[in-house]
Protein backbone atom coordinates (compact mmCIF):
# COMPACT_ATOMS: atom_id res chain seq x y z
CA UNK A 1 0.00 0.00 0.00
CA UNK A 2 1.24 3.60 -0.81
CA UNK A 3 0.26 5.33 1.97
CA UNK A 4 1.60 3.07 4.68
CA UNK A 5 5.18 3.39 2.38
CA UNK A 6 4.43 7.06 3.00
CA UNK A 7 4.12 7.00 6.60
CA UNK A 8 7.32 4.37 6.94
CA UNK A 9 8.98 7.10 4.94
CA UNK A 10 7.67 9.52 7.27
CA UNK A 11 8.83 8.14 10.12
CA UNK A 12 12.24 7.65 8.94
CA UNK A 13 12.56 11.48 7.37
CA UNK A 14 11.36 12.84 10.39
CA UNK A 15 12.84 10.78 12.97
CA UNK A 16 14.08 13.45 14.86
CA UNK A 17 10.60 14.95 15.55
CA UNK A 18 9.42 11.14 15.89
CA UNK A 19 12.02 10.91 19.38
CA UNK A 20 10.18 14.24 21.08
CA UNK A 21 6.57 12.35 20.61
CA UNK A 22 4.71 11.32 23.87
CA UNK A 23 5.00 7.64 23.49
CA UNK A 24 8.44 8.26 23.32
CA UNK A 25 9.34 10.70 26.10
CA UNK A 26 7.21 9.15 28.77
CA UNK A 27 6.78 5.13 28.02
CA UNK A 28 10.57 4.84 27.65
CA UNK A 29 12.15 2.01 25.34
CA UNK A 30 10.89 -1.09 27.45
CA UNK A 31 9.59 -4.72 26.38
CA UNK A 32 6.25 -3.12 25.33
CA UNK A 33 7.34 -0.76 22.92
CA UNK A 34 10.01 -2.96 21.75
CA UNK A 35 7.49 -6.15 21.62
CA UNK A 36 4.80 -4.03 20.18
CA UNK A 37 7.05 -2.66 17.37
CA UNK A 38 8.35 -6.37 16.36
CA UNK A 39 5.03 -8.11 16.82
CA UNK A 40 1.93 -5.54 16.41
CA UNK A 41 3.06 -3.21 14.13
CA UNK A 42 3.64 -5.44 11.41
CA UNK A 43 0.57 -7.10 11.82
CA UNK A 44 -2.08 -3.93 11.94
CA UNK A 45 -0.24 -2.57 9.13
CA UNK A 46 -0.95 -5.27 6.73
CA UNK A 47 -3.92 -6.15 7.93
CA UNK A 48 -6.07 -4.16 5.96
CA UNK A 49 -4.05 -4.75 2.89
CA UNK A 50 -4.64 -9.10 3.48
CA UNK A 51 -8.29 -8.17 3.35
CA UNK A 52 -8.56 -6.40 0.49
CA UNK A 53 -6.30 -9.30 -1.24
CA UNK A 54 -8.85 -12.05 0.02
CA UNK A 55 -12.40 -9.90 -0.07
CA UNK A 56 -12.08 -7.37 -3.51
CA UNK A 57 -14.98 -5.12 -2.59
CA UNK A 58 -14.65 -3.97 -6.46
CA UNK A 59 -15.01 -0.32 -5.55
CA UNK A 60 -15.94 2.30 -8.51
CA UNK A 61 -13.23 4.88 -9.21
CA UNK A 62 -15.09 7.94 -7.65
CA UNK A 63 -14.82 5.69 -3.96
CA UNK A 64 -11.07 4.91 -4.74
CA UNK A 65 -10.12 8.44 -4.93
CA UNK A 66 -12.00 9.68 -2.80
CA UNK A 67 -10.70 7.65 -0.22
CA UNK A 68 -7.01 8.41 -1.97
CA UNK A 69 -8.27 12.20 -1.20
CA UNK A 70 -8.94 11.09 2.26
CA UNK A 71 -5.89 9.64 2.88
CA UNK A 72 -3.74 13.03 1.46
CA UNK A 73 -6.03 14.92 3.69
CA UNK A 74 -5.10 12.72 6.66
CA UNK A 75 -1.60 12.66 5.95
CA UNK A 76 -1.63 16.73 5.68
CA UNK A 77 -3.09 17.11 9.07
CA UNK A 78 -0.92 14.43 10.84
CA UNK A 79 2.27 15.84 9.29
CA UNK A 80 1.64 19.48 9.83
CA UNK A 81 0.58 19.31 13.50
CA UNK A 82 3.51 16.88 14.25
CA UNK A 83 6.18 19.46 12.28
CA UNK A 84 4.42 22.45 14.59
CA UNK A 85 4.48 20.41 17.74
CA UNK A 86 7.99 19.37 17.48
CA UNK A 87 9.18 23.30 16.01
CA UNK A 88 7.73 24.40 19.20
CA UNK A 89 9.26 22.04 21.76
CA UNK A 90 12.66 22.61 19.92
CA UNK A 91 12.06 26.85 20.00
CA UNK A 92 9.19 28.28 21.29
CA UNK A 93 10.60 31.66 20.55
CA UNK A 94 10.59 30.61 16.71
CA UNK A 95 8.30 33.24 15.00
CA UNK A 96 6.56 30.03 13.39
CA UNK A 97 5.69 29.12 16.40
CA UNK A 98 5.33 31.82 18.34
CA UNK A 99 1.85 33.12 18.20
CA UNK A 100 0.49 29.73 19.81
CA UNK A 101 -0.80 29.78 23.32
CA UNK A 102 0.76 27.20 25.65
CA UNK A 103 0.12 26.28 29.40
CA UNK A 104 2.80 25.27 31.83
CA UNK A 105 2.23 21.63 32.86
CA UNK A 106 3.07 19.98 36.74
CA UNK A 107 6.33 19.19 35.03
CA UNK A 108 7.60 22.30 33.87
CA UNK A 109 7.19 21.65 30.13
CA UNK A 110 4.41 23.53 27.78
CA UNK A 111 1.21 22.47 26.67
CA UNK A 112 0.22 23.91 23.75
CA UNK A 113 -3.65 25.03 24.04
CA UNK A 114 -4.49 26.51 20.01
């Protein structure tokens, strides 16, 4: 599938904004994420593709693009709110990033609230 080449590209291009994401700075590298990457990952990810293979709903063209639109759309959103999240933990002060409102957390670090 395309689009899950596109988000395995993703994630490798932007690996450095990948390390400063939540699942990353709190859960740690333990057993579950390192389980969960070898076992589950793989598995969800191709899932969808398996059924398709063994169950062709024999879509029109109008369904597959709009759910080719869809997917753009979705990748737009997830890519451009993970690039302003991690330009704003690296510099708040960045004038990209400077007009958002944040809120200070228990832990020191900035929530950002817009």
């Amino acid at each position: 599938n395309a689009f899950q080449l596109l988000y395995v590209w993703d994630a490798l291009y932007y690996e450095q904004a990948i390390l400063t994401t939540m699942d990353i700075t709190t859960d740690g590298f333990g057993f579950m994420l390192a389980f969960g990457d070898m076992t589950w990952v793989p598995f969800t990810y191709s899932l969808q593709a398996r059924l398709l293979v063994d169950h062709d709903p024999q879509l029109p063209t109008w369904a597959l693009a709009l759910i080719a639109l869809a997917n753009c759309v979705g990748y737009a959103v997830f890519r451009g709110a993970n690039s302003q999240k991690d330009a704003f933990r690296r510099d708040p002060t960045d004038p990209s990033v400077a007009h958002l409102k944040w809120m200070p957390t228990k832990r020191g670090s900035k929530l950002l609230v817009s």
